[in-house]
C-alpha atoms as a PDB file:
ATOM      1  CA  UNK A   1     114.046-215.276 -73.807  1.00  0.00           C
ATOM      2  CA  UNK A   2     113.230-218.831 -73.166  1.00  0.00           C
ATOM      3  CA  UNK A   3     112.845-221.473 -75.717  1.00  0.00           C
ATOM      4  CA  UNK A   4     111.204-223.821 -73.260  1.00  0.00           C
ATOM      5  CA  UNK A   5     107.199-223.321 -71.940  1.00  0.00           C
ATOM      6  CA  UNK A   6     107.092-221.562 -69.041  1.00  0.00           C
ATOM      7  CA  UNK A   7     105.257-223.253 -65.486  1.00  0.00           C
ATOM      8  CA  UNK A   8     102.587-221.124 -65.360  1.00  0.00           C
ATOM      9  CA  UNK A   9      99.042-220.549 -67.472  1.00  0.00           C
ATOM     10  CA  UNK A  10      99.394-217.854 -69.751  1.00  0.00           C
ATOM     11  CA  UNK A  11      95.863-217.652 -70.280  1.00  0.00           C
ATOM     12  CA  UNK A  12      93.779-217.731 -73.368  1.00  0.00           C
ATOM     13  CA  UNK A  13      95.918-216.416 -76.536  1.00  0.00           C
ATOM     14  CA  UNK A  14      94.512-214.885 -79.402  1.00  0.00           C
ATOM     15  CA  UNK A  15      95.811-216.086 -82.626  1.00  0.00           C
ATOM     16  CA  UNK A  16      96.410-213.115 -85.186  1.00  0.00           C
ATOM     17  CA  UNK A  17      97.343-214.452 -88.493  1.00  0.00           C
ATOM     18  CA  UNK A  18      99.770-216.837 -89.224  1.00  0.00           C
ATOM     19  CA  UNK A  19     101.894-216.331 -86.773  1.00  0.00           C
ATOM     20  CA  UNK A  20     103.220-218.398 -83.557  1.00  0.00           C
ATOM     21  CA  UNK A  21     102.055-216.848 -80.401  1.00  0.00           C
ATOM     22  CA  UNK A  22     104.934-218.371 -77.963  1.00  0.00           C
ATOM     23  CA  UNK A  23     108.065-220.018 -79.981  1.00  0.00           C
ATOM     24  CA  UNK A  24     108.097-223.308 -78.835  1.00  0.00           C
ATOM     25  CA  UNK A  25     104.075-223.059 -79.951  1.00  0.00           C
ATOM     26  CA  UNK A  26     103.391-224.515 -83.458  1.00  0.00           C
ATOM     27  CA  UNK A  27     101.913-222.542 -86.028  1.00  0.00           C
ATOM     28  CA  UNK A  28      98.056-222.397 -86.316  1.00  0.00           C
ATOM     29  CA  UNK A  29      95.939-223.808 -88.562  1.00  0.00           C
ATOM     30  CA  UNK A  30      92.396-223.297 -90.181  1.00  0.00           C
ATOM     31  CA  UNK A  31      89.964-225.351 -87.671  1.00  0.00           C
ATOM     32  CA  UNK A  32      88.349-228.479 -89.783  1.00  0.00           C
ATOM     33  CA  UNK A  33      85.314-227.627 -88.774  1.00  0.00           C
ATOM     34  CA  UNK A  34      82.304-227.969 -91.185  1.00  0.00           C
ATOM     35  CA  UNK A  35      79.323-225.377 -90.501  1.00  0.00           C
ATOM     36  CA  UNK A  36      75.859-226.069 -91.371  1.00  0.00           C
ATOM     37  CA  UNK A  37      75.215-222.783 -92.741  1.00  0.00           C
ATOM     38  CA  UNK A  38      78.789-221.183 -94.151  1.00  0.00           C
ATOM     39  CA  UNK A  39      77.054-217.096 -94.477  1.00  0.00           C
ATOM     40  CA  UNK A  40      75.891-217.204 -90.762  1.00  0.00           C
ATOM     41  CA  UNK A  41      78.343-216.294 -87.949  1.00  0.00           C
ATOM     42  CA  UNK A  42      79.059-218.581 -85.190  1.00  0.00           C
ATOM     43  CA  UNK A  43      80.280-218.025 -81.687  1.00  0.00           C
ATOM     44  CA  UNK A  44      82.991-220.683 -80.526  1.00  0.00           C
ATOM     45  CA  UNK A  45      81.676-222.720 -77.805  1.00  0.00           C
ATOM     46  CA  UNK A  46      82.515-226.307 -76.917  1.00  0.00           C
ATOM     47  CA  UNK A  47      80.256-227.516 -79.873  1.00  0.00           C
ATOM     48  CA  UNK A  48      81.688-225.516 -82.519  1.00  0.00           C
ATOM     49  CA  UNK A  49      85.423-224.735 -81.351  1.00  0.00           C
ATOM     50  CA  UNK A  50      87.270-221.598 -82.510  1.00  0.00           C
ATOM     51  CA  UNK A  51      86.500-219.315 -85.348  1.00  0.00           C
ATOM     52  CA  UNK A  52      87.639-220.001 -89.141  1.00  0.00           C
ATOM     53  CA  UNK A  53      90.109-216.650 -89.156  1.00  0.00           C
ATOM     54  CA  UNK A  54      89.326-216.817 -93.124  1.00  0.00           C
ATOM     55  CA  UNK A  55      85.077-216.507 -92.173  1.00  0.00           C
ATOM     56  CA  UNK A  56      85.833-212.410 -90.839  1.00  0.00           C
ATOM     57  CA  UNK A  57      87.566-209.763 -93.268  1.00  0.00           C
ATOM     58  CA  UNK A  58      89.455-208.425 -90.631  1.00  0.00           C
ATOM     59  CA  UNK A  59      91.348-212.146 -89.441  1.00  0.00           C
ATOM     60  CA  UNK A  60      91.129-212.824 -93.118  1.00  0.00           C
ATOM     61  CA  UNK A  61      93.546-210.427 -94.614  1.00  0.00           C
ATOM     62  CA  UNK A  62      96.121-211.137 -91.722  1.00  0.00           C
ATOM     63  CA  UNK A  63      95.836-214.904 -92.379  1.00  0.00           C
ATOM     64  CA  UNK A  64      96.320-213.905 -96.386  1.00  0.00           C
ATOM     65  CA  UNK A  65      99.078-211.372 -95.773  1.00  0.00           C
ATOM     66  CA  UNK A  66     100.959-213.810 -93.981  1.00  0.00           C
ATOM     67  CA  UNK A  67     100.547-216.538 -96.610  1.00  0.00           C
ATOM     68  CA  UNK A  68     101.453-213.810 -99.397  1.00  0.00           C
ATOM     69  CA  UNK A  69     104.876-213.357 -97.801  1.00  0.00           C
ATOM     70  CA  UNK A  70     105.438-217.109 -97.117  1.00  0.00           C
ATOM     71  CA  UNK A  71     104.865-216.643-100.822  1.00  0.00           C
ATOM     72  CA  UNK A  72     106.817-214.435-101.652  1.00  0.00           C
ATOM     73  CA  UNK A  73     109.940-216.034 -99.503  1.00  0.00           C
ATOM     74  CA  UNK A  74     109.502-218.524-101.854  1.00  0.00           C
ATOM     75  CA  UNK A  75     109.791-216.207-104.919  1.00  0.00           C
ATOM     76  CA  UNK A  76     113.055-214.628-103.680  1.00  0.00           C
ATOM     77  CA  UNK A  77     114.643-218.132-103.153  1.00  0.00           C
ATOM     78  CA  UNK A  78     113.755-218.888-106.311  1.00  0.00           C
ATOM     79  CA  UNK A  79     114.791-215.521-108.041  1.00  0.00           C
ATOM     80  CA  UNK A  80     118.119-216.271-106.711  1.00  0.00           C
ATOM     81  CA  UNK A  81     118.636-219.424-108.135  1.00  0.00           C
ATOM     82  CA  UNK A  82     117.811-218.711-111.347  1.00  0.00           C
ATOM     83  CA  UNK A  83     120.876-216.416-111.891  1.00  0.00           C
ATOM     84  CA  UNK A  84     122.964-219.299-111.425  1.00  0.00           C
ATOM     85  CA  UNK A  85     125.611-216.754-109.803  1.00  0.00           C
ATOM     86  CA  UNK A  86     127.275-217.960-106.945  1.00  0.00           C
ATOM     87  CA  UNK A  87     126.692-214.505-105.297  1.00  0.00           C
ATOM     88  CA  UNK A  88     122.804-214.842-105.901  1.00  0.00           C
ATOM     89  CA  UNK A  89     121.665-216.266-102.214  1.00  0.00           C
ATOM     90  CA  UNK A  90     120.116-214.643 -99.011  1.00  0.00           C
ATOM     91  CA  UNK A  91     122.792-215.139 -97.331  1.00  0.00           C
ATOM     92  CA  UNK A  92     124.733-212.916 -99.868  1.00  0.00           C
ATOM     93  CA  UNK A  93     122.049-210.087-100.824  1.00  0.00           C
ATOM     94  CA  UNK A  94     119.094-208.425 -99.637  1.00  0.00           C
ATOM     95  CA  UNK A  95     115.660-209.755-101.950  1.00  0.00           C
ATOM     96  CA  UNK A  96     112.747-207.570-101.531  1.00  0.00           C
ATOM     97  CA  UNK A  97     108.975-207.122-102.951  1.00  0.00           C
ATOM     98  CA  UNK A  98     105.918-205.706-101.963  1.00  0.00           C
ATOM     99  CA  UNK A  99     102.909-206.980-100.849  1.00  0.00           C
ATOM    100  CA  UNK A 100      99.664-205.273-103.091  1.00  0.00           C
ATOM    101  CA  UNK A 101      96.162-205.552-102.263  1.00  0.00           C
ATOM    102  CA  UNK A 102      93.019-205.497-104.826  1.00  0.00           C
ATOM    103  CA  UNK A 103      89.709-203.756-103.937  1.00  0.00           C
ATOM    104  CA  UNK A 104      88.245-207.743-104.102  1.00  0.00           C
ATOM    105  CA  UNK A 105      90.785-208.896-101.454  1.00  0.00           C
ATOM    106  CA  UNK A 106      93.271-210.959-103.604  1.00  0.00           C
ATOM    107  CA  UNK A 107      96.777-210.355-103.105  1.00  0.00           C
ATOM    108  CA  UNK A 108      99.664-209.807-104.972  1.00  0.00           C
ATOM    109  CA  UNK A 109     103.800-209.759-105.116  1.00  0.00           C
ATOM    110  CA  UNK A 110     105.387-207.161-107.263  1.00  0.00           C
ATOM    111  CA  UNK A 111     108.540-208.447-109.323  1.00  0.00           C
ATOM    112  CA  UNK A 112     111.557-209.422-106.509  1.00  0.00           C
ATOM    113  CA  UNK A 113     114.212-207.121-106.409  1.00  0.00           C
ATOM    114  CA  UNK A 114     117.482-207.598-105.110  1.00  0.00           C
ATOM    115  CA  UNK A 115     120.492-205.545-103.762  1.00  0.00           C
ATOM    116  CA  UNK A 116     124.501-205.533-104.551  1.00  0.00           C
ATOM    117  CA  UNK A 117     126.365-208.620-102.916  1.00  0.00           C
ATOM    118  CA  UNK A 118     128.298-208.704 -99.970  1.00  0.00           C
ATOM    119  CA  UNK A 119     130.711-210.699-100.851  1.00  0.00           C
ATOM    120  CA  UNK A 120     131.791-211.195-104.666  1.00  0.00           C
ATOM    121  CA  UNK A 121     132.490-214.495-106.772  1.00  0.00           C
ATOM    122  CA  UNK A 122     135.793-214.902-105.426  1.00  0.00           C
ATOM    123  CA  UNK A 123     134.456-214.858-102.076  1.00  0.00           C
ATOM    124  CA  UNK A 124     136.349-211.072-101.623  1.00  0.00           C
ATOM    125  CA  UNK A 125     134.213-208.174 -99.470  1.00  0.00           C
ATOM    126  CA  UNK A 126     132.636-205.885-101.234  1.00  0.00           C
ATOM    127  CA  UNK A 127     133.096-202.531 -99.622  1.00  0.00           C
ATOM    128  CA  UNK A 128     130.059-200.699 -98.239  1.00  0.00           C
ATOM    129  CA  UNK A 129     129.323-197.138 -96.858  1.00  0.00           C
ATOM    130  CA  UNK A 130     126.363-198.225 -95.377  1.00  0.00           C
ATOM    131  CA  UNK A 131     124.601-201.934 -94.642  1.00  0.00           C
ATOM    132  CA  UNK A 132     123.687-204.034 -97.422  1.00  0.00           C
ATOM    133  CA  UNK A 133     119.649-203.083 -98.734  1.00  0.00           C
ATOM    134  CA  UNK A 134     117.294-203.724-101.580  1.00  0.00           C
ATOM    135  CA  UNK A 135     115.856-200.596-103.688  1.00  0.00           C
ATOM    136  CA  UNK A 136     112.100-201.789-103.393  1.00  0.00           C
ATOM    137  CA  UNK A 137     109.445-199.503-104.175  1.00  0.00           C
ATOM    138  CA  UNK A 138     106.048-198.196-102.788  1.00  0.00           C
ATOM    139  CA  UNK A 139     104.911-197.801-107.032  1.00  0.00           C
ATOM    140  CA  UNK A 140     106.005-201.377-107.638  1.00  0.00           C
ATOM    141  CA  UNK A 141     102.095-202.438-107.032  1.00  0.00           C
ATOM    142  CA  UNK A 142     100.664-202.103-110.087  1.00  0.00           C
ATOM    143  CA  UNK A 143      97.106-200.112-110.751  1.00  0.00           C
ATOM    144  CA  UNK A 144      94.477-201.089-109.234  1.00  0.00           C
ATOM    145  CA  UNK A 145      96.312-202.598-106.512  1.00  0.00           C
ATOM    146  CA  UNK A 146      97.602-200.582-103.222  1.00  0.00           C
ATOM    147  CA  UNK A 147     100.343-201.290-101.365  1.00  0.00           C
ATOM    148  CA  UNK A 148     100.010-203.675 -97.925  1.00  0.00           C
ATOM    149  CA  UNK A 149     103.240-204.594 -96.987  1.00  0.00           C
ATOM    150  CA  UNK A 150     107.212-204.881 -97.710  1.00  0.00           C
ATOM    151  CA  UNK A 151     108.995-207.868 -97.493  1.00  0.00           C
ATOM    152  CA  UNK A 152     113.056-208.038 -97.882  1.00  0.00           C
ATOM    153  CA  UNK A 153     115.760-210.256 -96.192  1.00  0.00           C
ATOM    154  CA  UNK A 154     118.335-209.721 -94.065  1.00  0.00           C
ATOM    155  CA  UNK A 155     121.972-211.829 -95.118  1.00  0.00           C
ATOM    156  CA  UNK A 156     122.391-212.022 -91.220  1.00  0.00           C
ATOM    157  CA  UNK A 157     121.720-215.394 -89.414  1.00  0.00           C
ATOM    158  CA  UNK A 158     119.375-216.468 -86.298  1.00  0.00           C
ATOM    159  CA  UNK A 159     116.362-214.813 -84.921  1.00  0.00           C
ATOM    160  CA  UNK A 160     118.082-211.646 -84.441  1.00  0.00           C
ATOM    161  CA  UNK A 161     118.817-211.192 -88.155  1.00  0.00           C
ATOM    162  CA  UNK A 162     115.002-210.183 -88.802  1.00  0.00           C
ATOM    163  CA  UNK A 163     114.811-207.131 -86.645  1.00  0.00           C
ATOM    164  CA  UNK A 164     114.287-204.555 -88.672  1.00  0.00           C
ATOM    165  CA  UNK A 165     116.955-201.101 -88.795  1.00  0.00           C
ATOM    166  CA  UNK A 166     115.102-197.629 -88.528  1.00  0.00           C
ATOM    167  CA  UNK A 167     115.006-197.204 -92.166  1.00  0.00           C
ATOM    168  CA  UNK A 168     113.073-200.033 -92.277  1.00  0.00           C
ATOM    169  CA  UNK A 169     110.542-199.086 -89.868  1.00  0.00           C
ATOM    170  CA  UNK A 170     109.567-196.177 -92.041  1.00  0.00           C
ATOM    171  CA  UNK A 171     107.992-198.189 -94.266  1.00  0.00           C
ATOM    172  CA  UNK A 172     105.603-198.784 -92.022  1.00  0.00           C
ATOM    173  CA  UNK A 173     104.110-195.040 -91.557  1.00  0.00           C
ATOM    174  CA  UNK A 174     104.661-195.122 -95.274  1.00  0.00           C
ATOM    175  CA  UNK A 175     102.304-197.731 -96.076  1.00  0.00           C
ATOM    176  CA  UNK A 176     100.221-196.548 -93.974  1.00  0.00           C
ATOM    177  CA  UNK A 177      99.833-192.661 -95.462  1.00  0.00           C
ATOM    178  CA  UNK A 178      99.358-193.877 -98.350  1.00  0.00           C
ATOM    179  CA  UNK A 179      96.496-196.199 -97.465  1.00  0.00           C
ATOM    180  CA  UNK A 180      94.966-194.196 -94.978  1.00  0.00           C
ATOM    181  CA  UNK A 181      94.865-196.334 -92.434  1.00  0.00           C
ATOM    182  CA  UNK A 182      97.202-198.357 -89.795  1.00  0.00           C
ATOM    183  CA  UNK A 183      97.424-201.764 -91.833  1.00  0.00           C
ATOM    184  CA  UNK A 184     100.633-201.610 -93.223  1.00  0.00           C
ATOM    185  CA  UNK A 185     103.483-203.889 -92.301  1.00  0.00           C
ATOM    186  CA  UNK A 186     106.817-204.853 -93.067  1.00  0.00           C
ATOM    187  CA  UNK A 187     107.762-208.744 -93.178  1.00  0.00           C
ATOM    188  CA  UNK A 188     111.687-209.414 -92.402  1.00  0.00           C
ATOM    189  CA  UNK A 189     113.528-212.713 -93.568  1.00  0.00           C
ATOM    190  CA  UNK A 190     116.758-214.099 -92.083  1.00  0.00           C
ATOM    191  CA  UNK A 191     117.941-217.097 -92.174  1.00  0.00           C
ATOM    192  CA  UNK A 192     117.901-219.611 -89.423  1.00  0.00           C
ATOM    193  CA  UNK A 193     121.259-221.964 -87.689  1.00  0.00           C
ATOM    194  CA  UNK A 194     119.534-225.082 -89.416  1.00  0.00           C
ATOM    195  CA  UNK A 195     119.526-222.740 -92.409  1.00  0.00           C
ATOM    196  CA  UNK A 196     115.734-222.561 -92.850  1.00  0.00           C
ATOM    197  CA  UNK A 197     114.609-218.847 -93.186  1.00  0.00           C
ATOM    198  CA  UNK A 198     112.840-217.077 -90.115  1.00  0.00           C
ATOM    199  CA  UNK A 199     109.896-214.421 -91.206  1.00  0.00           C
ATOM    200  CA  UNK A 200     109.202-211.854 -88.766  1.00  0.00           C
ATOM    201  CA  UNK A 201     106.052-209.070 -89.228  1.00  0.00           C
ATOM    202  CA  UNK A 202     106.492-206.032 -88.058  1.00  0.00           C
ATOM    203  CA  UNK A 203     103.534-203.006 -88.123  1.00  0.00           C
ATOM    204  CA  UNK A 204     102.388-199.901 -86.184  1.00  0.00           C
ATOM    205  CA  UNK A 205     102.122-201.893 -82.606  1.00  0.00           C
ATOM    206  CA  UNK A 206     105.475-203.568 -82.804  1.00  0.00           C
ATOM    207  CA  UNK A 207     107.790-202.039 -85.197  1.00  0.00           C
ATOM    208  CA  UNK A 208     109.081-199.417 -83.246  1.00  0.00           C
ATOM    209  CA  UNK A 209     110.509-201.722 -80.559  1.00  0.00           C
ATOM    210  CA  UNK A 210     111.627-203.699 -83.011  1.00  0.00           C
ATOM    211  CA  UNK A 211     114.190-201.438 -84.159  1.00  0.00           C
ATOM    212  CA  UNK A 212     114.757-199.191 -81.477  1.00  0.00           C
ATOM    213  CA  UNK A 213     115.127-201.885 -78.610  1.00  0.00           C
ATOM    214  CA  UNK A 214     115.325-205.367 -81.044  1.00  0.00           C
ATOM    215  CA  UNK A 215     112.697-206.661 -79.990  1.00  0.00           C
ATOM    216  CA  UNK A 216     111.475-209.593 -82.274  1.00  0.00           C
ATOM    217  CA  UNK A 217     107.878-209.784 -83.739  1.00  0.00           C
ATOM    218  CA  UNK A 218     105.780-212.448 -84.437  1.00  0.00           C
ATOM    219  CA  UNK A 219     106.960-215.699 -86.237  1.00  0.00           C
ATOM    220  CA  UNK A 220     105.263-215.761 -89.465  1.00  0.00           C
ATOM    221  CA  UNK A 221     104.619-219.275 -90.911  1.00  0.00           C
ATOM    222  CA  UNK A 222     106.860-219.778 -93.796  1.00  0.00           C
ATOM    223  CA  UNK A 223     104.679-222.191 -95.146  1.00  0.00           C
ATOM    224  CA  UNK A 224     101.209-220.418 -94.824  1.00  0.00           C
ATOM    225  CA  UNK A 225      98.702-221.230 -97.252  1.00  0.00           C
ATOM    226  CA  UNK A 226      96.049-218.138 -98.089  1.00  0.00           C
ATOM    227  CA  UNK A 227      92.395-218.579 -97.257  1.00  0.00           C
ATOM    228  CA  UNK A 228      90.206-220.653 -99.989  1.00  0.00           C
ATOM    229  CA  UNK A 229      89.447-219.055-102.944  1.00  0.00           C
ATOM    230  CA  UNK A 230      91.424-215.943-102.579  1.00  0.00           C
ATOM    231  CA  UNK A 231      94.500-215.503-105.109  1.00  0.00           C
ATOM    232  CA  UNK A 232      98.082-214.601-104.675  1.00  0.00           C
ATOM    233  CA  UNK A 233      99.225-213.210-107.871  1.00  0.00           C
END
């Protein structure tokens, strides 16, 4: 993979969420666009430029979805450092929540969880049969809510570190039965060289070759705001 443009067009690119679509491409942004009338559709033409993704349901709850896990990255940081435990960190544990969605459209993040350390206070391994994990839980979304995504970290560095292990890509089809439908996703933290935090989305069209073949998904904006007047609870 390249971290450089490549010579040729690519063509047009649709923008799905918030999400980079190349990754040397910033992250997109709600157009400033005023429109005369805000409950009539518009086309995008020269005169009116590209579509609000918050004006359709359907771009709308990926553009939400991806804020509610930039959200909820920011909830696991924070979980962490209020243990005041040197062992409480990403790069130590796995943190994990899910996503929940309300029949009006607002969003919400169950209570973090988080998994057993790698290493303890002394800096010693802890021993592990398997890889680290975090024990979160399709019934964490309270009632009247139903699940829409996952979200957990990895401890492992770089853009590898958010590909997500076969037990992870269950939760997709999991999601999914339970809604009925294919919208479920899984969100996967790591942390970056710099030591910011990468989030990756995985779902039904991607998560597969994620991790069967690591092959990344989409870069999720880890600063993504939701669309205007829908809440993240």
């Amino acid at each position: 993979m390249t971290d450089q443009p490549p010579t040729d067009d690519p063509g047009d690119v649709v923008v799905v969420g918030q999400r980079r679509s190349e990754p040397w491409q910033p992250f997109p942004e709600r157009p400033t666009l005023v429109r005369p009338d805000p409950d009539v559709a518009v086309l995008p033409d020269e005169e009116t430029g590209p579509l609000d993704p918050c004006f359709n349901p359907e771009t709308a709850l990926d553009w939400n979805a991806d804020a509610a896990a930039a959200e909820a990255l920011r909830r696991m940081i924070a979980a962490a450092l209020a243990q005041n435990d040197p062992t409480h960190n990403l790069a130590n544990r796995e943190y994990g929540a899910m996503i929940c969605q309300a029949p009006n459209g607002d969003l919400s993040i169950s209570s973090i969880r988080w998994g057993d350390p790698i290493f303890d206070a002394e800096g010693n391994w802890v021993g592990y049969e398997s890889q680290p994990s975090v024990d979160v839980r399709l019934s964490d979304c309270g009632g009247g809510t139903r699940p829409l995504a996952m979200i957990h970290s990895h401890p492992s560095t770089g853009p590898n570190g958010a590909i997500p292990s076969r037990p992870d890509a269950s939760w997709v089809a999991g999601i999914n039965n339970l809604r009925g439908d294919n919208l479920g996703r899984i969100y996967v933290v790591s942390i970056g060289a710099d030591g910011s935090f990468r989030i990756e989305i995985y779902d039904s069209s991607n998560v597969e070759a994620g991790s069967e073949s690591g092959v990344p998904g989409p870069e999720v904006n880890p600063d993504g705001q939701p669309c205007p007047g829908v809440s993240i609870g």
